[in-house]
Protein backbone atom coordinates (compact mmCIF):
# COMPACT_ATOMS: atom_id res chain seq x y z
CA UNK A 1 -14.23 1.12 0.64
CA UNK A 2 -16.55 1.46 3.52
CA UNK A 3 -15.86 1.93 7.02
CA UNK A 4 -19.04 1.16 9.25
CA UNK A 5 -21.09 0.84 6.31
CA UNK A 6 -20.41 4.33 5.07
CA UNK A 7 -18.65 5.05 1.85
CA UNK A 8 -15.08 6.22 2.59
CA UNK A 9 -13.19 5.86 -0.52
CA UNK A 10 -13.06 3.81 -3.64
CA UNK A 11 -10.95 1.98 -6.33
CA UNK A 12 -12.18 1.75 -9.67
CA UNK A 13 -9.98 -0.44 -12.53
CA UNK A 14 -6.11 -0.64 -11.76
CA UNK A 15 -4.51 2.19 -12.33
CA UNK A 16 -3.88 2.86 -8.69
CA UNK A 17 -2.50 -0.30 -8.26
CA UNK A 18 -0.09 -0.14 -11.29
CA UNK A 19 -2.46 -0.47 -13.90
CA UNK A 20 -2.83 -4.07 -14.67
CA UNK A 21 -4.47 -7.17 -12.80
CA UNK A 22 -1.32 -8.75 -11.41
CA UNK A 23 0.03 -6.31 -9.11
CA UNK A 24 1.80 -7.19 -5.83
CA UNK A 25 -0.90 -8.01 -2.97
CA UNK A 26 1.28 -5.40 -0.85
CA UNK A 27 0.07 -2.77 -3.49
CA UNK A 28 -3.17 -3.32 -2.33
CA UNK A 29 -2.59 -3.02 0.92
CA UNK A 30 -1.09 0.22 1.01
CA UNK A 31 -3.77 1.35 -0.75
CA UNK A 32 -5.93 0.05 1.69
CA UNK A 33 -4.42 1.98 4.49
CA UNK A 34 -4.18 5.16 2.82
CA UNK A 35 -8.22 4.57 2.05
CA UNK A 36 -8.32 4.27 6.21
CA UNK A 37 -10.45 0.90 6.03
CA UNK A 38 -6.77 -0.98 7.26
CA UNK A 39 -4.44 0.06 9.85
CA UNK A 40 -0.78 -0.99 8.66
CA UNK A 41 0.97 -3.80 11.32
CA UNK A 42 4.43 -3.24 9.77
CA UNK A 43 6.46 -0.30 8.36
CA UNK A 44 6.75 -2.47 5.26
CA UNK A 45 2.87 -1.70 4.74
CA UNK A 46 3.23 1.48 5.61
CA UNK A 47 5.66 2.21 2.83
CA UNK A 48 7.78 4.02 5.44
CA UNK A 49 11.26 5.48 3.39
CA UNK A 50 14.18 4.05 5.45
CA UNK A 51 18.08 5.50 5.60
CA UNK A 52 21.25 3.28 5.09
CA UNK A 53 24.21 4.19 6.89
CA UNK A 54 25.62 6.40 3.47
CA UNK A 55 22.89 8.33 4.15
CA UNK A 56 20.52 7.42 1.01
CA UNK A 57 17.23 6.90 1.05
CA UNK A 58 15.73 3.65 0.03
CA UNK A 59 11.70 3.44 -0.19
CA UNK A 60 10.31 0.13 0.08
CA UNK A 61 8.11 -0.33 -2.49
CA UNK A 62 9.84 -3.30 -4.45
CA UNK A 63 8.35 -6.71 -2.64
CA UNK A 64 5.85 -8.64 -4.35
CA UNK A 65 5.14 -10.67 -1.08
CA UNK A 66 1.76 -12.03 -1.01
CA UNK A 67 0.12 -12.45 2.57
């Protein structure tokens, strides 16, 4: 990943993005952001962890939503 042509990060193969070629598109863009060459538009990108009204946690990580 490079931000203003310098080297900031990098992914190499898939196992960061669950370790085979056909991994959600959302996937990659949280890994994206957390590299710092995206800024997230949604709390869905972010992978923000949201409570129900019981009181237990839910992360949402589960979408295979392509943009």
């Amino acid at each position: 990943m490079f931000d203003n042509g310098v080297a900031v990060d990098r992914v190499v193969g898939f196992e960061e993005l669950g370790g085979s070629d056909d991994f959600p598109t959302l996937t990659l863009t949280r890994r994206l952001i957390r590299g710092g060459v995206l800024e997230a538009r949604t709390k869905k990108e972010k992978g923000q962890i949201s409570i129900n009204k019981a009181g237990r946690r839910k992360r949402d990580e589960s979408d295979d939503e392509d943009y």
